[in-house]
Protein backbone atom coordinates (compact mmCIF):
# COMPACT_ATOMS: atom_id res chain seq x y z
CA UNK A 1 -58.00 -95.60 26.30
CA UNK A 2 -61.77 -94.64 24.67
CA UNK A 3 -59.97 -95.55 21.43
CA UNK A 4 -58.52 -98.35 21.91
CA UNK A 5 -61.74 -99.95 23.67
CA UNK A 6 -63.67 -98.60 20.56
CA UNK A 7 -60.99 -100.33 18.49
CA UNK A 8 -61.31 -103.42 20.26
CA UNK A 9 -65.20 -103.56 20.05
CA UNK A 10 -64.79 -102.92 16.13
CA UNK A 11 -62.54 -106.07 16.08
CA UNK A 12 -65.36 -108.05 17.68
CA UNK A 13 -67.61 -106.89 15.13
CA UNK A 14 -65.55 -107.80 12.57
CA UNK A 15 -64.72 -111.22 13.72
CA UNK A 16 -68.47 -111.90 14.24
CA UNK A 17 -69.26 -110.50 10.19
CA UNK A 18 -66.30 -112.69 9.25
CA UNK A 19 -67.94 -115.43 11.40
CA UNK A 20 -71.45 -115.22 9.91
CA UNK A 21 -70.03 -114.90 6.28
CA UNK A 22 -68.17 -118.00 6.59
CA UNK A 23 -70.71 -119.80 8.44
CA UNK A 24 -73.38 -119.22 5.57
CA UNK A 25 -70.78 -120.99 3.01
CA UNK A 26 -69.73 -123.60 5.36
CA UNK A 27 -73.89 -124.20 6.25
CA UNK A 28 -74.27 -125.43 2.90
CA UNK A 29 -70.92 -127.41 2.41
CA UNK A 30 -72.44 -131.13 3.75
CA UNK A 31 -75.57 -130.85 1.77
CA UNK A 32 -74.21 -129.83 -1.81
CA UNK A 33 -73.73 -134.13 -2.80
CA UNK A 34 -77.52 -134.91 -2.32
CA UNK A 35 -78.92 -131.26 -3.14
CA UNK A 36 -76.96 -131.39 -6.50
CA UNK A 37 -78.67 -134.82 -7.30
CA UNK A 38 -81.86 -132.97 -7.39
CA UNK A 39 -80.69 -130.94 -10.48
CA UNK A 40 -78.93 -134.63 -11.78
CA UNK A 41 -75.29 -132.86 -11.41
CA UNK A 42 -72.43 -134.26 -9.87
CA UNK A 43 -68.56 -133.55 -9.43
CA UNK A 44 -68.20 -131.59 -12.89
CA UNK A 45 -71.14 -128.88 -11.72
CA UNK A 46 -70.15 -128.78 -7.94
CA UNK A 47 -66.29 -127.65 -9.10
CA UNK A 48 -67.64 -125.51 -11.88
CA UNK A 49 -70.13 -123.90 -8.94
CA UNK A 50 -67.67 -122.88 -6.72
CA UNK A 51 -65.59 -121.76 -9.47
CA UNK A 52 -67.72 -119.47 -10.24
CA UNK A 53 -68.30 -118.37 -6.92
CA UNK A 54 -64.05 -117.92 -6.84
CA UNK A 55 -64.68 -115.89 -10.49
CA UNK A 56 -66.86 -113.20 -9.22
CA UNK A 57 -64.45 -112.85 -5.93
CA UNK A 58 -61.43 -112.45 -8.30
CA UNK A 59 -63.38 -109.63 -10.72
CA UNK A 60 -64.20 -107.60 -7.65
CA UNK A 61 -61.80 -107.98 -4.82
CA UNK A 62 -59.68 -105.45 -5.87
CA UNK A 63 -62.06 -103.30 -6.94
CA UNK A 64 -64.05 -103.42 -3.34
CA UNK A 65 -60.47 -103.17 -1.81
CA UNK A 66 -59.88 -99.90 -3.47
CA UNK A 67 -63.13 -99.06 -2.94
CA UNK A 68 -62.91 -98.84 0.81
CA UNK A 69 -59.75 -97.50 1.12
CA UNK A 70 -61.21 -94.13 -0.57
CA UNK A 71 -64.70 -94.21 1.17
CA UNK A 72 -64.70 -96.19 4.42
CA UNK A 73 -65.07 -99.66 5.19
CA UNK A 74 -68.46 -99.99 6.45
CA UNK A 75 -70.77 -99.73 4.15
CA UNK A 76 -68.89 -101.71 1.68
CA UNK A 77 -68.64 -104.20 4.19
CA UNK A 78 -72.99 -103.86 4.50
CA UNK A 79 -73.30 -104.40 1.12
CA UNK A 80 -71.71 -107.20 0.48
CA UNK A 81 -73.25 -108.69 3.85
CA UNK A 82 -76.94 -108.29 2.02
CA UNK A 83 -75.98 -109.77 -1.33
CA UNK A 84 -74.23 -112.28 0.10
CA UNK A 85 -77.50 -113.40 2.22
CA UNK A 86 -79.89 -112.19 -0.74
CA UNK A 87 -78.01 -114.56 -2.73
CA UNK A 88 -77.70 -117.72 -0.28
CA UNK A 89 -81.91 -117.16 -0.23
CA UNK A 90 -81.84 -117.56 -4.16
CA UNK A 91 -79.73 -120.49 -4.26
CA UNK A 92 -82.09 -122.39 -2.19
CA UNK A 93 -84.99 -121.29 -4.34
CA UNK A 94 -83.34 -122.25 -7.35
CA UNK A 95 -85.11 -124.71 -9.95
CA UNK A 96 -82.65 -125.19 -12.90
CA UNK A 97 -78.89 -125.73 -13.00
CA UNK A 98 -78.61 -122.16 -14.53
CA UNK A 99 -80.14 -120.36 -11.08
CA UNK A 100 -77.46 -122.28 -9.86
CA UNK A 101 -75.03 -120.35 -11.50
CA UNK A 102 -75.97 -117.04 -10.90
CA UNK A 103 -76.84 -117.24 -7.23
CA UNK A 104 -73.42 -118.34 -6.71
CA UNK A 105 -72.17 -115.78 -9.06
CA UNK A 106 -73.93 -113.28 -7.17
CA UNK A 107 -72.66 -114.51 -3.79
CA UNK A 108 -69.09 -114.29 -5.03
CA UNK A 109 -69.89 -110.85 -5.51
CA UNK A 110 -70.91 -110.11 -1.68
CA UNK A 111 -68.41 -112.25 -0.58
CA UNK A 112 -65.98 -109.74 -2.10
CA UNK A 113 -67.38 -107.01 -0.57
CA UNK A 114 -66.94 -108.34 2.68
CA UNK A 115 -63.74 -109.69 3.38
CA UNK A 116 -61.22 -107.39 1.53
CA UNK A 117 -62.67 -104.47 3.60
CA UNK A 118 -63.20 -106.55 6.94
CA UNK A 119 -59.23 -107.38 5.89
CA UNK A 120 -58.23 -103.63 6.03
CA UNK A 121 -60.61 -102.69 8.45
CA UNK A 122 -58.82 -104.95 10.97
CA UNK A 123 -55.23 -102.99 9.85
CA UNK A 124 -56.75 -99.80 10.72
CA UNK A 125 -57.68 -100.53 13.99
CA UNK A 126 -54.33 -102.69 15.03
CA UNK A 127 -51.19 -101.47 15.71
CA UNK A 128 -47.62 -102.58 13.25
CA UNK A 129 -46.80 -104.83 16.46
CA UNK A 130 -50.92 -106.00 16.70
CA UNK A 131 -51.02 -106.92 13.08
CA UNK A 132 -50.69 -110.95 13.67
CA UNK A 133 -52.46 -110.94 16.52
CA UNK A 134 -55.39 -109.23 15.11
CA UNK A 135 -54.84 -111.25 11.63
CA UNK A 136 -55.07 -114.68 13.60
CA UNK A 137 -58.20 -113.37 15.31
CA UNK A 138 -60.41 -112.98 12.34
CA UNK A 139 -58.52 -116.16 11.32
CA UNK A 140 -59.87 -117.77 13.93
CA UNK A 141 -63.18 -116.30 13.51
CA UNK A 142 -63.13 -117.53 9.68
CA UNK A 143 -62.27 -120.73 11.29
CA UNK A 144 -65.09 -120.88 14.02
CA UNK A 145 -67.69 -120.60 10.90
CA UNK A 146 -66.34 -122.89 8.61
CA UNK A 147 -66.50 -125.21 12.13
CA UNK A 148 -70.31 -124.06 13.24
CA UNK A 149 -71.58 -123.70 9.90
CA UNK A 150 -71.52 -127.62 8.45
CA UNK A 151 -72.58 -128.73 11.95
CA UNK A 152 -75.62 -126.21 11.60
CA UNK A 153 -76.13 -127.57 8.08
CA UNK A 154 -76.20 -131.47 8.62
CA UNK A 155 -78.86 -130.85 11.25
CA UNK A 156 -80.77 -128.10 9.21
CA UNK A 157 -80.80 -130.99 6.31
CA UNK A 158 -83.18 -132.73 8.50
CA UNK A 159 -85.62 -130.49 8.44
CA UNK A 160 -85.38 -129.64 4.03
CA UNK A 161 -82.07 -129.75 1.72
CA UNK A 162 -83.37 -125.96 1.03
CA UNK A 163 -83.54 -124.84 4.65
CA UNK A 164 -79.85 -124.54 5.44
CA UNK A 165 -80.02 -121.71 2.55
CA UNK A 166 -82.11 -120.07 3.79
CA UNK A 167 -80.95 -120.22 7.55
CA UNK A 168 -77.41 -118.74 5.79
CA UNK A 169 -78.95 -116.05 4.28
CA UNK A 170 -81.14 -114.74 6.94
CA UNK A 171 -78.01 -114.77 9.09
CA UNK A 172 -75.99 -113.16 6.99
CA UNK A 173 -78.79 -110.12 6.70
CA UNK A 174 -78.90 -110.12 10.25
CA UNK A 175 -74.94 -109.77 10.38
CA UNK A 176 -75.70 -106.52 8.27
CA UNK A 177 -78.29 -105.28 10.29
CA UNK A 178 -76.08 -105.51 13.04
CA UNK A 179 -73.23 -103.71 11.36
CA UNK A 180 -75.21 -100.73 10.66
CA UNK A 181 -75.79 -99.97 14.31
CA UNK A 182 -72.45 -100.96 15.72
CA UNK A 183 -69.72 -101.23 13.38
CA UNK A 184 -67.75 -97.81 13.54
CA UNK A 185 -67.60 -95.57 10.58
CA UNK A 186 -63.94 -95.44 8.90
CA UNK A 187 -62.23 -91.77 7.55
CA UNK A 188 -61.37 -92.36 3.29
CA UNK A 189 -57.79 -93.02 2.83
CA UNK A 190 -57.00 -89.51 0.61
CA UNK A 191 -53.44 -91.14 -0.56
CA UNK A 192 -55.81 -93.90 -2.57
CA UNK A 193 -57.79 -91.42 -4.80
CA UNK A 194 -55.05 -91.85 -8.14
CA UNK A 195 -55.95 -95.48 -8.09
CA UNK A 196 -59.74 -94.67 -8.19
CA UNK A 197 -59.77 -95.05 -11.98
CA UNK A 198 -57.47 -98.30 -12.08
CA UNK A 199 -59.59 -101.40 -13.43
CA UNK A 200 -58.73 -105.17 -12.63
CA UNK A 201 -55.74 -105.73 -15.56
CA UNK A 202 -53.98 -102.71 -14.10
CA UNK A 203 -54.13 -103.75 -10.73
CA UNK A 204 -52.98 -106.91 -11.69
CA UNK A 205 -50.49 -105.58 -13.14
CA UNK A 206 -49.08 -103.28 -10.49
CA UNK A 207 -49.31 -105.69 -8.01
CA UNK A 208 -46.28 -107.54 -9.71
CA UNK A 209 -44.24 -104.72 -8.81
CA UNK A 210 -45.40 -104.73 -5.10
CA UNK A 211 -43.31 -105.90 -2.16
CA UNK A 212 -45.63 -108.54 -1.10
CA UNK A 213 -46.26 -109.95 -4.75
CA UNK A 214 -44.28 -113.60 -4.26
CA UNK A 215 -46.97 -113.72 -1.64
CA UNK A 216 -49.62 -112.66 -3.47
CA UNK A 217 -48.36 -116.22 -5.73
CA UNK A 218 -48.55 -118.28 -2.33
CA UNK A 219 -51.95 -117.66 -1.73
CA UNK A 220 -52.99 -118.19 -5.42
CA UNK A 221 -50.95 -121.33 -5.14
CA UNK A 222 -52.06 -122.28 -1.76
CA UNK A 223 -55.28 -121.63 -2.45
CA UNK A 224 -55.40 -123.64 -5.96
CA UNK A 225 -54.07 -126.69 -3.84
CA UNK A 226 -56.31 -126.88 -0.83
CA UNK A 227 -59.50 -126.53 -3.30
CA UNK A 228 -59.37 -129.67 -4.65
CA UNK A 229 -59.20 -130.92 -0.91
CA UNK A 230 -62.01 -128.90 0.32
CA UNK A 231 -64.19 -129.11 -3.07
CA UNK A 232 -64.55 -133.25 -3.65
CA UNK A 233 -63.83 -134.69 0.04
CA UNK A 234 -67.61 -134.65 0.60
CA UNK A 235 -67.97 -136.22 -2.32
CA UNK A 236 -65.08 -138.62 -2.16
CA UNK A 237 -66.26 -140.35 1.35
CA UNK A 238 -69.87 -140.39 0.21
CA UNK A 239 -68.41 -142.19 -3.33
CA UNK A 240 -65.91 -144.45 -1.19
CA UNK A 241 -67.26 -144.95 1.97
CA UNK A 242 -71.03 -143.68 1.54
CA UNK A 243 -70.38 -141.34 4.34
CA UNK A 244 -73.89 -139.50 5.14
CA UNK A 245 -74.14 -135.18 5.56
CA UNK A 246 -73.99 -135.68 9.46
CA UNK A 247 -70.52 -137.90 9.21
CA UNK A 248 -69.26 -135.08 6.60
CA UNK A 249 -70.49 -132.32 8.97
CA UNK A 250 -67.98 -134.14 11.90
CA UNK A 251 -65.20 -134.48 10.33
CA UNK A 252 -65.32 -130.70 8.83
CA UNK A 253 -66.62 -129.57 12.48
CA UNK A 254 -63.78 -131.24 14.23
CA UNK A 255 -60.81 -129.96 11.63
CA UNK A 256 -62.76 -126.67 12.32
CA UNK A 257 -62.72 -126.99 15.85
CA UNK A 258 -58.76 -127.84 16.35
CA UNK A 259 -58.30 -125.21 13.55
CA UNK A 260 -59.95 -122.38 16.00
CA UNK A 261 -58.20 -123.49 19.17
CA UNK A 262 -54.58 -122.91 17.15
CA UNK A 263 -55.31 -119.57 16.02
CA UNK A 264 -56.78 -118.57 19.28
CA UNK A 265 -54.16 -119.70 21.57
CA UNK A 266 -51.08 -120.91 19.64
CA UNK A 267 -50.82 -118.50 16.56
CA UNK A 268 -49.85 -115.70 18.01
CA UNK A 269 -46.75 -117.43 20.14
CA UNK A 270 -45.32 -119.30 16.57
CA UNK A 271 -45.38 -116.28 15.12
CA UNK A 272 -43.33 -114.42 18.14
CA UNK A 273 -41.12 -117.48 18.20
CA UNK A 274 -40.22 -118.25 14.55
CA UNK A 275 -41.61 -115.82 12.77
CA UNK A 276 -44.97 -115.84 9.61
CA UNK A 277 -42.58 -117.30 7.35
CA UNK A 278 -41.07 -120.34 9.14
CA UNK A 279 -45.27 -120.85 9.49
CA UNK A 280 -46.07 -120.74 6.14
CA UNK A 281 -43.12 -123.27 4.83
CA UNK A 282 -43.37 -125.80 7.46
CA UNK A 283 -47.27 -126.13 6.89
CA UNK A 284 -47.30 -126.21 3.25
CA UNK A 285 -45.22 -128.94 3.69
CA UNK A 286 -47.76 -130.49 6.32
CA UNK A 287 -50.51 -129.84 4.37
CA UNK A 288 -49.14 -131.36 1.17
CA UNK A 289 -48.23 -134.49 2.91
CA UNK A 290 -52.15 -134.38 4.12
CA UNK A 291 -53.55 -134.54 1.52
CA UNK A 292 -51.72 -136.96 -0.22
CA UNK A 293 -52.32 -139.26 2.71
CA UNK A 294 -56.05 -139.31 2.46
CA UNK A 295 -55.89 -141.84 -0.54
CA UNK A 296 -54.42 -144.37 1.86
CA UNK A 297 -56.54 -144.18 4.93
CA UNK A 298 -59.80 -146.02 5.83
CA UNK A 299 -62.05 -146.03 8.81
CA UNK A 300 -63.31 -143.01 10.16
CA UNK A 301 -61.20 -142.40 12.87
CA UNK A 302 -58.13 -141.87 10.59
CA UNK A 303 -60.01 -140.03 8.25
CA UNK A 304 -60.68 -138.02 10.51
CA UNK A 305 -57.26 -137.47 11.93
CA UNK A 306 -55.32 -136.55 8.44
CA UNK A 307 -58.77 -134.44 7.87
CA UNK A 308 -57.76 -132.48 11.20
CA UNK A 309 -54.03 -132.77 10.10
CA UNK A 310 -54.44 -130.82 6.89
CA UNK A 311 -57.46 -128.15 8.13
CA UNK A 312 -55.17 -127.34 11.45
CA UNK A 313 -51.74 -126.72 8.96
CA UNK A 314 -54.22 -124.43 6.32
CA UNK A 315 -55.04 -122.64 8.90
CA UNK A 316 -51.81 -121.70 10.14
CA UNK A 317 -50.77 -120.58 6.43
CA UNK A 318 -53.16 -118.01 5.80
CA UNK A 319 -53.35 -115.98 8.84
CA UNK A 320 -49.60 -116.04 8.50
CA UNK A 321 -49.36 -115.00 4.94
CA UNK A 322 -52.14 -112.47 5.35
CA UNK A 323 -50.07 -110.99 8.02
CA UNK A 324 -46.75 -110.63 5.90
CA UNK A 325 -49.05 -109.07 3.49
CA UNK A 326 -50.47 -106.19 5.61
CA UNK A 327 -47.37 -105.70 7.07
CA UNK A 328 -45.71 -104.72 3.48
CA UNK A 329 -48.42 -103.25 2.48
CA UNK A 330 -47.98 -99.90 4.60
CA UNK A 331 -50.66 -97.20 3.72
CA UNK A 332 -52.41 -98.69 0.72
CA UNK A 333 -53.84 -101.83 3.47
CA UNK A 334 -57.66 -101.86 1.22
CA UNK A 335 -55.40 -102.15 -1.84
CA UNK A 336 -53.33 -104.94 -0.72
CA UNK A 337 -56.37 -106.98 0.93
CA UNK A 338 -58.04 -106.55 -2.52
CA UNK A 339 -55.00 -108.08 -4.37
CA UNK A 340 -54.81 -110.36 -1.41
CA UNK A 341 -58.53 -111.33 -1.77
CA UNK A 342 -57.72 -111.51 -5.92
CA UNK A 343 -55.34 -113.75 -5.86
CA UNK A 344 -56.97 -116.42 -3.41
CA UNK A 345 -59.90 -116.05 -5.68
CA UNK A 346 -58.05 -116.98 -8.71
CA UNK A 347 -56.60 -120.25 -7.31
CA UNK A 348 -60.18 -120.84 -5.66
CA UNK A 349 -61.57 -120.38 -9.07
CA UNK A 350 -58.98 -122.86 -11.25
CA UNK A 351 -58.67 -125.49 -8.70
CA UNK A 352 -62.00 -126.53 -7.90
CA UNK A 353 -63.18 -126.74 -11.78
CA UNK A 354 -60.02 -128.58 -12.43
CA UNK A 355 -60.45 -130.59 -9.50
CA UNK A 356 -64.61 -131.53 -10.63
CA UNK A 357 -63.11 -132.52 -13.88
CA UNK A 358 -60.18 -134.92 -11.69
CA UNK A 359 -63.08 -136.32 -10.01
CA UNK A 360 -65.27 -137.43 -12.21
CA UNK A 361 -62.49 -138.77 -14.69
CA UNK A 362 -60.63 -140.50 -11.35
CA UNK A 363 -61.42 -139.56 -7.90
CA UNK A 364 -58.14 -139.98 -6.21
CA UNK A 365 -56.49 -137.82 -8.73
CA UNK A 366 -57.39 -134.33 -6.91
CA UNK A 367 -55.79 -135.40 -4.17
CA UNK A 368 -52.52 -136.28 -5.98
CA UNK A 369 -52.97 -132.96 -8.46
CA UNK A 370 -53.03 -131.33 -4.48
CA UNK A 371 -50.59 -132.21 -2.88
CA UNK A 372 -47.91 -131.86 -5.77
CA UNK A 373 -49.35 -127.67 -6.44
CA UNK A 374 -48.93 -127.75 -2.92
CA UNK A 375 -45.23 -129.41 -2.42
CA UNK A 376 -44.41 -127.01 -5.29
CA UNK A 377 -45.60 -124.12 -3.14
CA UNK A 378 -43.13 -124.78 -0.56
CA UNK A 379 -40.79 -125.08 -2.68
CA UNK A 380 -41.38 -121.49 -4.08
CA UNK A 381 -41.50 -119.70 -0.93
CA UNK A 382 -38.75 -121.66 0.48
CA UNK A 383 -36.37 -120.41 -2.47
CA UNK A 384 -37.83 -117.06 -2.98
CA UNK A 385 -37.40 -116.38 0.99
CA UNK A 386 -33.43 -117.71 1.01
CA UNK A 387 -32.61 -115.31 -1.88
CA UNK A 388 -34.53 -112.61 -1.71
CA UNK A 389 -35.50 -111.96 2.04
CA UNK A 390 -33.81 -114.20 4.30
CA UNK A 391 -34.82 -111.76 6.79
CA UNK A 392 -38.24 -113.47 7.25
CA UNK A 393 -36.87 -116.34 8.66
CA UNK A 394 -36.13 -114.22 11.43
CA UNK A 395 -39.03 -113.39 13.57
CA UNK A 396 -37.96 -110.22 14.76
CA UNK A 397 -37.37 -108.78 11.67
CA UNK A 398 -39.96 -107.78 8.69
């Protein structure tokens, strides 16, 4: 009973690092348009930013994966919380496009350090039967800051376009701080010490051979698609409908907001019901449908509603996938969050530079680039699942 309170309590933990670390990047979401303008950039450097924030969580997911599963999760998990609010601080004290760069760079770096090992961390202290349940939690906690955070930043604007960086990195610190004292110390996972010497191409290429690899693809796919959502919609209604940081910050908030409530209460029941995989098809298709849909809306209200439409289905995929994941993944659960962690970082890194390109050279492009990487998606896992594990479509079996 002492353990399983002490696991529960490290599950709060977790959800509140996961929480702060996606707060600090959502805090800063609604004021990238007008604090880009400062350094005369627009789409092309916003995509390219991000991208390179995706880059630097791609280089050293799997490595920080690895990492943890052969000496603990926590202070990995410190780490990355420091650099990741060390390098929100430099961002807002940046006076040239090329501080730009490397603050983000540095960020991506944390950022990876964080949430591969948060990842595992949350399969170590969950049960085969708690996976989802504890999956969907730090979902929902991912959720909750992506929600909090742009609110936080639109009215942190008022003050300076700097202070919201700052405000994200001090929190992010303080997330640390707090993690020394409370978070629980984890025992090295001896059966990881032969991959200690594998760099990035080899893990790359063992994870094709892996269980979970098709997806591994999904995510990278999934991920590629959403980005040029999530990348140029604060851009596209200030462009089209000259939508301020504080209407941006609502419509991200309230997407955030429904997106919390299903992974808090409803997540856990689909998956019992229909299973992760019947999740992750019928949302892609959801979500592809979105996105598309956003060209032909106007008013704010509908807006909006196809915003809330396509965060609520996203949010369903990649609890569920991240589940299926950890579930396959057995003893080696730093390992696969790495890969896990890899792959979203790839298609995070490719989609929003292609979609700043889109953008500048036709703004409603990245949302038809989107929703056709995304259609394709479900079309992937839909055929992959029917030929090679038509057991997932069965929620009882995995």
């Amino acid at each position: 009973m002492t353990q399983q309170k002490s696991n529960k309590a490290a599950l709060y933990i977790l959800m509140f690092n996961m929480f702060i670390a996606m707060g600090s990047i959502g805090i800063i979401i609604p004021v990238m348009p007008e604090y880009l303008r400062i350094f005369g950039a627009a789409g092309q450097v916003l995509g390219m930013l991000i991208a390179t924030f995706a880059l630097a969580q791609f280089v050293f997911s799997p490595i920080a994966g690895n990492l943890s599963d052969l000496y603990g999760r926590k202070n990995l998990i410190i780490f990355g919380l420091i650099l990741t609010g060390l390098a929100q601080i430099g961002f807002g004290l940046s006076t040239d496009v090329w501080m730009l760069f490397l603050a983000r760079f540095l960020g991506g770096l944390g950022s990876a350090f964080v949430a591969p090992p948060i990842m595992a961390f949350v399969a170590d202290v969950t049960t085969y039967e708690e996976r989802g349940k504890g999956m969907s939690m730090l979902g929902a906690a991912m959720s909750f800051g992506f929600m909090i955070g742009p609110g936080i930043g639109g009215f942190l604007a008022k003050v300076s376009l700097h202070f919201p960086f700052f405000m994200a990195g001090a929190a992010a610190i303080l997330a640390s701080i707090l993690s020394y004292f409370l978070l629980p110390s984890t025992k090295p996972n001896t059966a990881q010490n032969r991959q200690k010497q594998d760099n990035l191409v080899k893990q790359m290429a063992r994870s094709v051979h892996m269980p979970y690899f098709v997806m591994l693809i999904i995510m990278m796919v999934f991920s590629f698609g959403i980005a040029n959502f999530q990348t140029t919609l604060s851009l596209f209604v200030t462009e089209k409908f000259n939508y301020s940081p504080g209407d941006i910050a609502t419509i991200l908030v309230v997407g955030g907001a429904f997106g919390v409530i299903v992974q808090m209460f409803i997540i856990t029941p689909l998956f019992k019901r229909f299973g992760e995989m019947k999740v992750v098809l019928v949302n892609l298709f959801i979500a592809s449908v979105a996105i598309f849909l956003i060209l032909f809306v106007s008013g704010f209200t509908l807006i909006l509603v196809v915003a809330t439409i396509f965060s609520t289905a996203t949010t369903l995929i990649r609890p569920a996938v991240n589940t299926l994941i950890s579930k396959l993944a057995e003893t080696e659960q730093g390992f696969a969050a790495g890969l896990n962690n890899a792959y979203m970082s790839l298609g995070n890194m490719i989609g929003p530079a292609l979609a700043g390109f889109l953008f500048d050279w036709n703004m409603n492009s990245p949302y038809i680039f989107g929703a056709i990487i995304l259609l394709a998606c479900f079309f992937l896992a839909l055929i992959w699942t029917l030929k090679k594990a038509p057991q997932l479509m069965h929620p009882d079996s995995h």
